[in-house]
Each structure stands twice: as C-alpha cells, then as structure tokens.
N, C-alpha and C. Protein backbone atom coordinates (compact mmCIF):
# COMPACT_ATOMS: atom_id res chain seq x y z
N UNK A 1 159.91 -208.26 -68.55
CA UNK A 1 160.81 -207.31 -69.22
C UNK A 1 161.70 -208.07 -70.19
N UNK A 2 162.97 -208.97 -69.72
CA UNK A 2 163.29 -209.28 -70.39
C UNK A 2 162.87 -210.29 -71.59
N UNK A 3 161.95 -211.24 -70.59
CA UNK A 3 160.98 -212.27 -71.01
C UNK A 3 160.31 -211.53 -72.16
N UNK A 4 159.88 -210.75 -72.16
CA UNK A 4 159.07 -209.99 -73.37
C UNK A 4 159.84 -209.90 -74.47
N UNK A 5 161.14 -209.33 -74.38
CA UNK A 5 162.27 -208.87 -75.41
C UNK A 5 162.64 -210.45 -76.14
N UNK A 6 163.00 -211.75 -74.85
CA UNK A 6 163.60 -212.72 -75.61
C UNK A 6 162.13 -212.94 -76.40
N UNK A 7 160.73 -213.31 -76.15
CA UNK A 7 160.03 -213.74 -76.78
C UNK A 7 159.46 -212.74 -78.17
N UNK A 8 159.70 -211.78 -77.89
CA UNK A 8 159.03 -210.77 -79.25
C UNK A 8 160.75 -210.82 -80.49
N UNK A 9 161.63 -211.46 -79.71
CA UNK A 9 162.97 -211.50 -80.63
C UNK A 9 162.56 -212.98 -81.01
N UNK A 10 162.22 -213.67 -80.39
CA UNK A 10 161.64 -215.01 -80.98
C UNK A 10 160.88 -214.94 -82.18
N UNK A 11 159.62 -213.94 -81.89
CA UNK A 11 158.61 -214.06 -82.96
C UNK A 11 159.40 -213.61 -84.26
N UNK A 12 160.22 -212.22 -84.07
CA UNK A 12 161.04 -211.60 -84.86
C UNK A 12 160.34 -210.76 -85.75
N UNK A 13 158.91 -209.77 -85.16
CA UNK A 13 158.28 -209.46 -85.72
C UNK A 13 159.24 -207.78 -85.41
N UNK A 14 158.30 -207.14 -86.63
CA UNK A 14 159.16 -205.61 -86.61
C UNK A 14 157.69 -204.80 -85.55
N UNK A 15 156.83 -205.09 -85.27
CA UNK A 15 155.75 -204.74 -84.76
C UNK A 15 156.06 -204.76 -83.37
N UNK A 16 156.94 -205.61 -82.84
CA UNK A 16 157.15 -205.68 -81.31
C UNK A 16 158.36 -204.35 -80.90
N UNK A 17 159.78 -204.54 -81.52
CA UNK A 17 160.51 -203.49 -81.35
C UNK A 17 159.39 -202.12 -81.07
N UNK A 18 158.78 -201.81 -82.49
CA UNK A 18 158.03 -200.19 -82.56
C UNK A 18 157.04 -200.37 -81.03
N UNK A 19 156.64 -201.23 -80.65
CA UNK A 19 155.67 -201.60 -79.61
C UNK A 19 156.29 -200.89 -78.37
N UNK A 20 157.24 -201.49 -78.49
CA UNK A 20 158.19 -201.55 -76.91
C UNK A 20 159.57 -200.89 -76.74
N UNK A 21 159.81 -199.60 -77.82
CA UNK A 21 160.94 -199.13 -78.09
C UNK A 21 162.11 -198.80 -76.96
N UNK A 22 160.83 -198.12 -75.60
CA UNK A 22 161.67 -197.98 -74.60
C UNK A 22 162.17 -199.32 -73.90
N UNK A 23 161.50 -200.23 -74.03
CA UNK A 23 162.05 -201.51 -73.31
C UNK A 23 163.36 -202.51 -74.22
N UNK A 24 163.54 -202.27 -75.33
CA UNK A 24 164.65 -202.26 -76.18
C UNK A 24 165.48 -201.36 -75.68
C-alpha cells in the first residue's frame, strides 16, 4: 500500500496516481 504510493511517487509518473486513485 504504502510501498506502492512511495515507489510510483518515486517513478513520478502521472500513469500511477490515475492507476491507483483510490489508494492515493
């Protein structure tokens, strides 16, 4: 969960947010 959020904020792609909106 969070692990996902720090690493897709890592990549800093806009593709992960829309991916995972509820987990944001």
């Amino acid at each position: 969960v969070n692990i996902d959020f720090k690493k897709d904020a890592h990549k800093g792609k806009n593709l992960n947010p829309y991916k995972d909106p509820h987990k944001v």
